[in-house]
Protein backbone atom coordinates (compact mmCIF):
# COMPACT_ATOMS: atom_id res chain seq x y z
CA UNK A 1 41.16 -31.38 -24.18
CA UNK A 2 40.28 -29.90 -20.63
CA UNK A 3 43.01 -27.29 -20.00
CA UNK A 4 41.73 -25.75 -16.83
CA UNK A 5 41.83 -28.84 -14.49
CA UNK A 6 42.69 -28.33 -10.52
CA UNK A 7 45.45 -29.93 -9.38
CA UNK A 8 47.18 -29.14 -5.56
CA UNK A 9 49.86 -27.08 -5.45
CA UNK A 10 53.55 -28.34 -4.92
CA UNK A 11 53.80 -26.73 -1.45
CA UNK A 12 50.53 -28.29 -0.26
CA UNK A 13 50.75 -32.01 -1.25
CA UNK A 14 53.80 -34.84 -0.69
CA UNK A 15 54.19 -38.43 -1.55
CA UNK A 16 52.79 -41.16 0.79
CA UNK A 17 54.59 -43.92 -0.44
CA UNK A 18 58.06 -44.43 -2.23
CA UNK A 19 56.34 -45.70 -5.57
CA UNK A 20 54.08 -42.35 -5.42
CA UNK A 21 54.90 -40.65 -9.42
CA UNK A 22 53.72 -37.40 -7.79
CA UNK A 23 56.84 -35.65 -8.70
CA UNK A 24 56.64 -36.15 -11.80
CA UNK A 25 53.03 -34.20 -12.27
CA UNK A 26 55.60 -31.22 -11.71
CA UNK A 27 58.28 -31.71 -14.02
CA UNK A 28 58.76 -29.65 -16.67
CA UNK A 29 58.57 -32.44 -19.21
CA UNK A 30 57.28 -35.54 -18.30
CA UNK A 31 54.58 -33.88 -16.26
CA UNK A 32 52.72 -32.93 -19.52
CA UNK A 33 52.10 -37.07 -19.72
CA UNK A 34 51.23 -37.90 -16.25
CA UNK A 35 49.17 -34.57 -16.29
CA UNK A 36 47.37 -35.67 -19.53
CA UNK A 37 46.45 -38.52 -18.39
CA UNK A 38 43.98 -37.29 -15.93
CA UNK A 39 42.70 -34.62 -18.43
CA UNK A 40 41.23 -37.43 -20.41
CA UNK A 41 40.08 -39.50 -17.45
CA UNK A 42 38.36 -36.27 -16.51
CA UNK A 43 37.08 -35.66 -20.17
CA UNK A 44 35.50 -39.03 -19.94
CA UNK A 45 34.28 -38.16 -16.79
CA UNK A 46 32.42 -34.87 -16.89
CA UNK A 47 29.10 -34.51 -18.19
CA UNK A 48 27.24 -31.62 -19.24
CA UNK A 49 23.90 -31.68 -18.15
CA UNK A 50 24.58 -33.29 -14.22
CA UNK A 51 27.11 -33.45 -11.47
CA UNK A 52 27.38 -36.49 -9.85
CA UNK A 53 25.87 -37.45 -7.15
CA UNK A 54 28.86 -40.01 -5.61
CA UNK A 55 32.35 -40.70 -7.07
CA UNK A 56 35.02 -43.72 -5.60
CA UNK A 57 38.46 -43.09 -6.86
CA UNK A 58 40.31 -46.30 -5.85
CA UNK A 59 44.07 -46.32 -5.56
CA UNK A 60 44.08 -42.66 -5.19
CA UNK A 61 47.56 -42.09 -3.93
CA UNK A 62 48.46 -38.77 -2.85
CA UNK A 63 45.48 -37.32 -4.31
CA UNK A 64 46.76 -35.19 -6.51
CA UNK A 65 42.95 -35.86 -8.30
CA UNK A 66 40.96 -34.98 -5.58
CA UNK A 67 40.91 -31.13 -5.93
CA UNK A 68 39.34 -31.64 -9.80
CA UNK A 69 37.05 -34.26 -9.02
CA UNK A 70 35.65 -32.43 -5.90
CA UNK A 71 34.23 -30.14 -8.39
CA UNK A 72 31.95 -33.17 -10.52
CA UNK A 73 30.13 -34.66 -6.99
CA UNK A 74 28.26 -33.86 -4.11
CA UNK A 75 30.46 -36.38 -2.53
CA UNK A 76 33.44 -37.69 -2.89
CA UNK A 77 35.49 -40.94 -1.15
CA UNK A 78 38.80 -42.13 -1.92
CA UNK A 79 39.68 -45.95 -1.19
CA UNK A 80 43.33 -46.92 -0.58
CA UNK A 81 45.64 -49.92 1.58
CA UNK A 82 46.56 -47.00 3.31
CA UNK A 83 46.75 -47.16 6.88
CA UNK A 84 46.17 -43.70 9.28
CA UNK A 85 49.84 -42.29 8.94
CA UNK A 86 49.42 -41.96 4.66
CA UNK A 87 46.12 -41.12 5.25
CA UNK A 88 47.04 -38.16 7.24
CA UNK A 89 49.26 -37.05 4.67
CA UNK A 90 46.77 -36.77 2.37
CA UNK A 91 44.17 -34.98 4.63
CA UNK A 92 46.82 -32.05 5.62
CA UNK A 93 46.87 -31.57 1.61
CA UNK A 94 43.12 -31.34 1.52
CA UNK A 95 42.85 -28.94 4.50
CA UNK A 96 45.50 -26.73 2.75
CA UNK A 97 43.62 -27.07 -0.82
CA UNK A 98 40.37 -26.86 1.26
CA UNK A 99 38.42 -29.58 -0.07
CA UNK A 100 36.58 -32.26 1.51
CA UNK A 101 37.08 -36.33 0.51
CA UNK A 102 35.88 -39.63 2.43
CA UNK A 103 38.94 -41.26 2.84
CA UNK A 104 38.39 -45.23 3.18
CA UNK A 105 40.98 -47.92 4.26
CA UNK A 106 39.85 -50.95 1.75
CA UNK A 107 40.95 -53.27 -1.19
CA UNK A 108 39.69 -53.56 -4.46
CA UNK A 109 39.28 -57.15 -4.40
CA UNK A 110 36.76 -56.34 -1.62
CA UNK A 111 35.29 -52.49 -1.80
CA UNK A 112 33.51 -52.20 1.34
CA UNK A 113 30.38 -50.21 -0.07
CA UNK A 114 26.93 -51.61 -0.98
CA UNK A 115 25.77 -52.75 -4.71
CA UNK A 116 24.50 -49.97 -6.49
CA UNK A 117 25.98 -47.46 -4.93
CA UNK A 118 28.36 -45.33 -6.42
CA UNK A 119 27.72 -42.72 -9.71
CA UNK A 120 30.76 -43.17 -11.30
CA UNK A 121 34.27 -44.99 -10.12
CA UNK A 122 38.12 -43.71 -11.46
CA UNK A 123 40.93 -46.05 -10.97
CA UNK A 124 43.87 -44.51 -12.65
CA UNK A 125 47.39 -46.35 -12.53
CA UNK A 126 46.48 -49.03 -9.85
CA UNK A 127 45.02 -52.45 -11.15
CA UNK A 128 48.49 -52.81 -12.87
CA UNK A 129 49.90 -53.70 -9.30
CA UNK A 130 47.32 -56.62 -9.13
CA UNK A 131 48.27 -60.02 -9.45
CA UNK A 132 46.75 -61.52 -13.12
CA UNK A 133 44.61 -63.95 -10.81
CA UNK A 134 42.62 -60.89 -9.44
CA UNK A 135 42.30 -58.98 -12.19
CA UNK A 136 38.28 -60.38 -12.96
CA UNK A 137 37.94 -60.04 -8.77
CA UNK A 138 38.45 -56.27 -8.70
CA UNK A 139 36.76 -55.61 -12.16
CA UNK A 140 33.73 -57.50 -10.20
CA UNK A 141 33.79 -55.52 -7.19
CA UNK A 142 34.64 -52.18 -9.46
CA UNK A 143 31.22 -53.48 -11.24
CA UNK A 144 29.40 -54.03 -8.06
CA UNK A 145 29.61 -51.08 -6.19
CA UNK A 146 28.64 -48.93 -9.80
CA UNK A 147 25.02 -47.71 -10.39
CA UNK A 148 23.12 -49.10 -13.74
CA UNK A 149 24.06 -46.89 -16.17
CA UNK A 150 27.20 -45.60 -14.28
CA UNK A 151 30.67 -44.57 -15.66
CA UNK A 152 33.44 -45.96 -14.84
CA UNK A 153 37.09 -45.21 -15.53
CA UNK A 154 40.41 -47.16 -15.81
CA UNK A 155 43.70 -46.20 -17.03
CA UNK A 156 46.91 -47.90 -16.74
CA UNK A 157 50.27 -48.02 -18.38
CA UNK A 158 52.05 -50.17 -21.36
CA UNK A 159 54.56 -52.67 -20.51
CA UNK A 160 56.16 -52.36 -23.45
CA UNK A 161 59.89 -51.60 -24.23
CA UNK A 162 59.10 -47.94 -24.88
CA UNK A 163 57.97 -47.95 -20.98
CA UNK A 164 61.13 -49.51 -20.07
CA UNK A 165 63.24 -47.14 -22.15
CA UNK A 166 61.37 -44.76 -20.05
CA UNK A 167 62.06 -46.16 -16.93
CA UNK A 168 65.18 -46.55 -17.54
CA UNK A 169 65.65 -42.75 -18.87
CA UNK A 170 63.32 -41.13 -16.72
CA UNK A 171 63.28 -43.00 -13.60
CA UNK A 172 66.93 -44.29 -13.53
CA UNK A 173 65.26 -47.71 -12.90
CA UNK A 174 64.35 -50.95 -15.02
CA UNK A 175 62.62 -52.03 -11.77
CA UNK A 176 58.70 -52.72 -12.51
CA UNK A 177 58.24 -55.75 -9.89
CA UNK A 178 55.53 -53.57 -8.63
CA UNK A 179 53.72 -53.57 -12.07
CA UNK A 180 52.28 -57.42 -12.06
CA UNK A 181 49.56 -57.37 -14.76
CA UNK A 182 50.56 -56.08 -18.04
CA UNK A 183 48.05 -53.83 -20.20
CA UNK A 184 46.97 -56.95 -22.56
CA UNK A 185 45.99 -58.82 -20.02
CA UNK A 186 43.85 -55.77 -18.31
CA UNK A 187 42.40 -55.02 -22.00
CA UNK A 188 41.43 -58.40 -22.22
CA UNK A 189 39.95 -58.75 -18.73
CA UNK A 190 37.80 -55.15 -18.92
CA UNK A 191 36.54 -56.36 -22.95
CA UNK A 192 35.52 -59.81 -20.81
CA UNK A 193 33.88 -58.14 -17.78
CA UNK A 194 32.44 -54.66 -19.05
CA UNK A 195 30.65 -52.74 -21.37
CA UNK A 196 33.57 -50.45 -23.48
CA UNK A 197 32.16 -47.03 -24.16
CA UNK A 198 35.62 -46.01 -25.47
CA UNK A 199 39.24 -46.13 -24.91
CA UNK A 200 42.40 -43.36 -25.51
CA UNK A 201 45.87 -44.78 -26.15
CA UNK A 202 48.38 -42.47 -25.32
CA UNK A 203 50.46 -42.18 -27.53
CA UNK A 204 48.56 -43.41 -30.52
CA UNK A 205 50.94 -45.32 -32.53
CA UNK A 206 53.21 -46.59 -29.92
CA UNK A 207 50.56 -46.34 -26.76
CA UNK A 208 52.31 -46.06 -23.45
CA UNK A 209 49.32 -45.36 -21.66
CA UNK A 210 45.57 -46.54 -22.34
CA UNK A 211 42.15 -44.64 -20.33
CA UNK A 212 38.76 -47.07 -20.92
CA UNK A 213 35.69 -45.77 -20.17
CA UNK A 214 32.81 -48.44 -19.39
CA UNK A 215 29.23 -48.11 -18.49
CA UNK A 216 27.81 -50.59 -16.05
């Protein structure tokens, strides 16, 4: 397990919209999950004998990733709905962590890059807000936009009643309009559309969260 990753510090990075988890990275408890999440996303990510070339992180929120992933590219963009005013959030954080990041207005049902283009792709804890009907749409374009041979990423929680416990708990909410696909559906839609290299369920027996890594 990768012990050493870069995250931003709490001074230097804020939320950019009010279903942003980032304050939970920081809590004394629950952070250890949200944080371990990326650790294996970044495990399946990093390679020994190269840095990439190009990395896409779609749905990269406040980019609390960035400052690790900088590290595994010559260049890195981030794609998000954001419009400028989020998107200036994020930037101040990246002048203060002093990093550098493409940041791209654009949807995952319609990445506006060329075929072939990208190294590797990491979309942790967004295609859950898709609707089911454009779940194979974004896996496409996700697809698309990946070099032969390249890695890409996916994680995304349970919706099972340990993650509404949780919610409930945790979040004080039972609120998950904003999660529309559930994680059998996405399993069943990446095992349709891509090539599995392997997959982490966190926790094992009773997985909350799952990480997929596919090669194109």
């Amino acid at each position: 397990m990768i012990t050493n990753m870069r995250l931003p510090k709490k001074q230097n990075i804020q939320e950019t919209n009010p279903e942003d988890p980032l304050k939970y990275h920081f809590m004394p408890f629950i952070g250890r999950f949200y944080i371990k999440r990326l650790q294996i996303a970044l495990e399946y990510l990093v390679s020994e004998t190269k840095q990439y070339d190009k990395i896409l992180e779609v749905g990269y929120g406040s980019g609390i990733f960035f400052p690790e992933l900088v590290r595994h590219c010559k260049k890195l963009r981030g794609l998000e709905v954001f419009g400028l005013k989020e998107q200036n959030i994020v930037r101040k954080m990246m002048l203060k962590e002093n990093i550098c990041v493409d940041l791209i207005q654009g949807s995952i049902l319609d990445i506006p890059f060329p075929g072939d283009y990208f190294d590797a792709l990491i979309c942790i804890s967004t295609i859950e807000h898709l609707e089911p009907k454009d779940i194979d749409q974004a896996l496409s374009e996700i697809k698309r936009v990946v070099k032969k041979d390249g890695t890409i990423i996916i994680g995304f929680p349970s919706m099972r009643k340990s993650m509404q416990l949780y919610a409930m708990m945790m979040m004080k909410t039972l609120n998950f309009d904003h999660h529309k696909s559930n994680h059998k559906l996405i399993l069943k839609k990446i095992n349709d559309n891509m090539k599995v290299a392997t997959m982490t369920k966190f926790f094992r027996f009773l997985p909350i969260y799952y990480i997929v890594k596919c090669i194109k």
